[in-house]
C-alpha atoms as a PDB file:
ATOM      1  CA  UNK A   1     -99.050 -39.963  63.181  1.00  0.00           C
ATOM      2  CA  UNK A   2     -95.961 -38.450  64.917  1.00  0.00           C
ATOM      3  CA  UNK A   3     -93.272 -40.685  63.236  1.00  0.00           C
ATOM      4  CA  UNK A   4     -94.956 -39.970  59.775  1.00  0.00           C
ATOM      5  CA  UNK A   5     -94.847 -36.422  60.753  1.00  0.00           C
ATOM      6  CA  UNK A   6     -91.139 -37.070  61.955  1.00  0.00           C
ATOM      7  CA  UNK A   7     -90.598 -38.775  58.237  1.00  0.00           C
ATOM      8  CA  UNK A   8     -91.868 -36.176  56.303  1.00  0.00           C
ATOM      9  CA  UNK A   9     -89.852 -33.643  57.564  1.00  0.00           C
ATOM     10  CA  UNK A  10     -86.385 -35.797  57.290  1.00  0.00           C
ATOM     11  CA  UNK A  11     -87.530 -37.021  53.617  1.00  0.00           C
ATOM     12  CA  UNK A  12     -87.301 -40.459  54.343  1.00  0.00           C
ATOM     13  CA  UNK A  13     -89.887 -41.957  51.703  1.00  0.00           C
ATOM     14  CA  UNK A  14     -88.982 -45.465  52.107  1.00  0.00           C
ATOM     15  CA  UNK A  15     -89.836 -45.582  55.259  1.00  0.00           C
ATOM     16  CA  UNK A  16     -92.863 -43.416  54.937  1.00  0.00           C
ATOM     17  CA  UNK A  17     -94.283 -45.677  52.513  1.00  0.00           C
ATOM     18  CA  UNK A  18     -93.824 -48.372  55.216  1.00  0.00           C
ATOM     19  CA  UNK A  19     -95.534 -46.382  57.816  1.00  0.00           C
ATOM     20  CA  UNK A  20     -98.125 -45.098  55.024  1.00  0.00           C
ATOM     21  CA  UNK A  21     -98.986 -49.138  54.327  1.00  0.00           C
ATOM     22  CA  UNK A  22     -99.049 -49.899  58.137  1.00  0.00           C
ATOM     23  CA  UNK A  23    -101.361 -47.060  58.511  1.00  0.00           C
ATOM     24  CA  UNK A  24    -103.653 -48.051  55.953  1.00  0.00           C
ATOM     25  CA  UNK A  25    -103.652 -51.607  56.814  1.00  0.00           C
ATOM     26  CA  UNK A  26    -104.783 -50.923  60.537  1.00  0.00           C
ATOM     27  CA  UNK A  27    -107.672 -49.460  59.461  1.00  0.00           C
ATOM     28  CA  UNK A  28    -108.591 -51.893  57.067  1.00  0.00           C
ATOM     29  CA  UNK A  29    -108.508 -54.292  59.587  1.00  0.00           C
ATOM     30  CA  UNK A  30    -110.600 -52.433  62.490  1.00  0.00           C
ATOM     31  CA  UNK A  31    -112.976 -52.569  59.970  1.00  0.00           C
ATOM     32  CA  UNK A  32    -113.191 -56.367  60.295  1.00  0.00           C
ATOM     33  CA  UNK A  33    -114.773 -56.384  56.572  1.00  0.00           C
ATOM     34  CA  UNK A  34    -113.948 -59.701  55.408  1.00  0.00           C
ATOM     35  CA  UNK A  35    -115.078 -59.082  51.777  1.00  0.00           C
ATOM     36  CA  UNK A  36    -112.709 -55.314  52.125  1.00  0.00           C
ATOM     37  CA  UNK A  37    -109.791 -57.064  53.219  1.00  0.00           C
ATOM     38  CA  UNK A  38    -109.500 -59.909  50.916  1.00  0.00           C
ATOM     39  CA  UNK A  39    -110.262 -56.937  47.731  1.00  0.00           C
ATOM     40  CA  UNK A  40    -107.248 -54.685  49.252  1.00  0.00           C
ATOM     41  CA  UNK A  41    -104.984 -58.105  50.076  1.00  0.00           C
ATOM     42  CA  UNK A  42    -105.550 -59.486  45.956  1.00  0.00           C
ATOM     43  CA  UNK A  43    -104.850 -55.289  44.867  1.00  0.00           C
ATOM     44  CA  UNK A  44    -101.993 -54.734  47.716  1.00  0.00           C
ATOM     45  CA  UNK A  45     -99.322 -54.815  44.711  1.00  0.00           C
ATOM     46  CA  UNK A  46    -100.995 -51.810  42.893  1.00  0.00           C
ATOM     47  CA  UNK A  47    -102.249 -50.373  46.064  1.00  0.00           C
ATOM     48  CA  UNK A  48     -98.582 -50.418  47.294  1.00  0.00           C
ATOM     49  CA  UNK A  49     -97.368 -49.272  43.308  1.00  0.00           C
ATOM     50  CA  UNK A  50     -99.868 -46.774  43.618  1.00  0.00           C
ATOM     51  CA  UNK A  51     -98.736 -45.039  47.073  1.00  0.00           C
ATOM     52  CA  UNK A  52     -95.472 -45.112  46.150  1.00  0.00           C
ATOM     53  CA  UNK A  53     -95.970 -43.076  43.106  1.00  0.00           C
ATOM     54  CA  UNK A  54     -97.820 -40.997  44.899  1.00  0.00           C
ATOM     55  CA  UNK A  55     -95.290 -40.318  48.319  1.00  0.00           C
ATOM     56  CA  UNK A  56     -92.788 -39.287  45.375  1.00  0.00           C
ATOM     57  CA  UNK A  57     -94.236 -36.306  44.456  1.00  0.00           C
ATOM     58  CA  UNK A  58     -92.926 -33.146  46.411  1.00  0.00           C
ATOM     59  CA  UNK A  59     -95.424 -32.099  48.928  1.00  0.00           C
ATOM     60  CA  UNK A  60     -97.377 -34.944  48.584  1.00  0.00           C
ATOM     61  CA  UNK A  61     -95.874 -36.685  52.192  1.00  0.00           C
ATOM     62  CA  UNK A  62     -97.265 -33.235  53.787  1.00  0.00           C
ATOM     63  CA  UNK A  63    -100.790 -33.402  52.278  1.00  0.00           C
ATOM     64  CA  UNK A  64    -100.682 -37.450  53.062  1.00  0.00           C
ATOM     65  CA  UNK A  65     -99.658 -36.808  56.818  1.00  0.00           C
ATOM     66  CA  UNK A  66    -102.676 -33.406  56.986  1.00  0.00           C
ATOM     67  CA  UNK A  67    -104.732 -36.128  55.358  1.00  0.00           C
ATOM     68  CA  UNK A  68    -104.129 -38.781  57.946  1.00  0.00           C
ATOM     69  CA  UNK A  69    -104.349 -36.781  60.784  1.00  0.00           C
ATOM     70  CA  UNK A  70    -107.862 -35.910  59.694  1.00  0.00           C
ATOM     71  CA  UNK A  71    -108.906 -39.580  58.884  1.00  0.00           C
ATOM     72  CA  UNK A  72    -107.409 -40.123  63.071  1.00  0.00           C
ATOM     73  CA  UNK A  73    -108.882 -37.874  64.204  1.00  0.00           C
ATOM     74  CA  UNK A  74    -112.240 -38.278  62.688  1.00  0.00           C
ATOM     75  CA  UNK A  75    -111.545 -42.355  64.274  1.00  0.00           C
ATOM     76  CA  UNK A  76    -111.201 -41.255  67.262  1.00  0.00           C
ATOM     77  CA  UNK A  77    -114.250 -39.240  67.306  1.00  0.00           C
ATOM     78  CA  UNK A  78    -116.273 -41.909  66.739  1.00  0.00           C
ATOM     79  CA  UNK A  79    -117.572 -40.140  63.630  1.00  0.00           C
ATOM     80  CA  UNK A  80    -117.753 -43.282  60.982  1.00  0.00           C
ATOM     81  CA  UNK A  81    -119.336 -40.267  58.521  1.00  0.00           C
ATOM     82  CA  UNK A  82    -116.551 -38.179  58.688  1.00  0.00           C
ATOM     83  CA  UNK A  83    -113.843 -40.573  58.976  1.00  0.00           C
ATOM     84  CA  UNK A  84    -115.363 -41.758  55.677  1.00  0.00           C
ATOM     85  CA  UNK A  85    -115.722 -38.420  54.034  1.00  0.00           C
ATOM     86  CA  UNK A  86    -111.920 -37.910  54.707  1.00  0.00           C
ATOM     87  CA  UNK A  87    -111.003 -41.322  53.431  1.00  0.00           C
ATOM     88  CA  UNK A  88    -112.536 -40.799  50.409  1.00  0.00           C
ATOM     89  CA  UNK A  89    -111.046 -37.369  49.612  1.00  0.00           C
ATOM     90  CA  UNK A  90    -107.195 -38.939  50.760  1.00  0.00           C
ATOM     91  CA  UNK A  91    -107.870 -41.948  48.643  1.00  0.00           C
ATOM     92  CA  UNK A  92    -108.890 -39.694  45.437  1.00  0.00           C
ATOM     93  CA  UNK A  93    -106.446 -37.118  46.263  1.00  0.00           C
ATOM     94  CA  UNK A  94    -103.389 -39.554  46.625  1.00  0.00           C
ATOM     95  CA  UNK A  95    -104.922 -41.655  43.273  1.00  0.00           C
ATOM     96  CA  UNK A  96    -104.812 -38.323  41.195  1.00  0.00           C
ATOM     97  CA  UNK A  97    -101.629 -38.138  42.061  1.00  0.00           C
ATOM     98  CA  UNK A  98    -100.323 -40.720  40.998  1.00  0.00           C
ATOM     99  CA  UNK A  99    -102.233 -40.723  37.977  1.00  0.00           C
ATOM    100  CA  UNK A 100    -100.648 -37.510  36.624  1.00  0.00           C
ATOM    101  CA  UNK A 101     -96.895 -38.288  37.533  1.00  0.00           C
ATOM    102  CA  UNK A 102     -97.397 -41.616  35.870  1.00  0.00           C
ATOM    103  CA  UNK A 103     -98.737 -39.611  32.940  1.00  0.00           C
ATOM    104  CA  UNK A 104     -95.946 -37.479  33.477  1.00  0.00           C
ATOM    105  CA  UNK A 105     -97.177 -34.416  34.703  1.00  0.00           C
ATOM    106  CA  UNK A 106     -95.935 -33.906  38.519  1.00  0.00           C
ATOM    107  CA  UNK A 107     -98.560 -32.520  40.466  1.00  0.00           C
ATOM    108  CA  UNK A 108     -97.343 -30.152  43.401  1.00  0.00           C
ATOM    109  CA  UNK A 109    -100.821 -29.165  45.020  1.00  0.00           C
ATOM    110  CA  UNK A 110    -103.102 -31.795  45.806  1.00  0.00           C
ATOM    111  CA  UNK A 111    -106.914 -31.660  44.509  1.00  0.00           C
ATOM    112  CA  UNK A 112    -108.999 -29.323  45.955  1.00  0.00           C
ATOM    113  CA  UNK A 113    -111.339 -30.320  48.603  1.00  0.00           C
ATOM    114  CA  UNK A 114    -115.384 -30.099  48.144  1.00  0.00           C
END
């Protein structure tokens, strides 16, 4: 979380798109769902498209990092609920995204949450 918040603020969305892959990845594998890992592994190319797109946008790295921290510190809670709750919103939030600047129209604020 701190060298994604240190990426953000220097702009560097190469590398956050590393970092953002990395920090995806680890959870998919704590999850230890065989069936979930070999889905994300045959999409990773879109997945990967998709992210990119979306880390593009201007003020999309800030909502992504807010987002992550959430998802963290839901984790490390223990609360599988909530750390679900805020995967879901992050995953629709960066896919909307990424939607609309392929579609051409750049989205600034990300969706609002329920």
């Amino acid at each position: 979380i701190l060298r994604t918040a240190e990426l953000v603020r220097s702009k560097d969305i190469k590398e956050l798109i590393k970092l953002n892959d990395k920090f995806h990845k680890t959870i998919v594998d704590i999850t230890k769902n065989n069936t979930l890992i070999d889905v994300l592994q045959r999409l990773s190319y879109r997945i990967t498209l998709a992210r990119a797109t979306s880390l593009n946008i201007p003020a999309r790295p800030q909502s992504t990092l807010r987002e992550h921290e959430e998802i963290f510190a839901a984790i490390q809670q223990r609360d599988p609920e909530l750390a679900e709750q805020k995967m879901r919103y992050h995953i629709r939030a960066a896919g909307e995204v990424a939607i609309k600047s392929i579609e051409g129209i750049h989205v600034i604020q990300p969706i609002k949450r329920k």
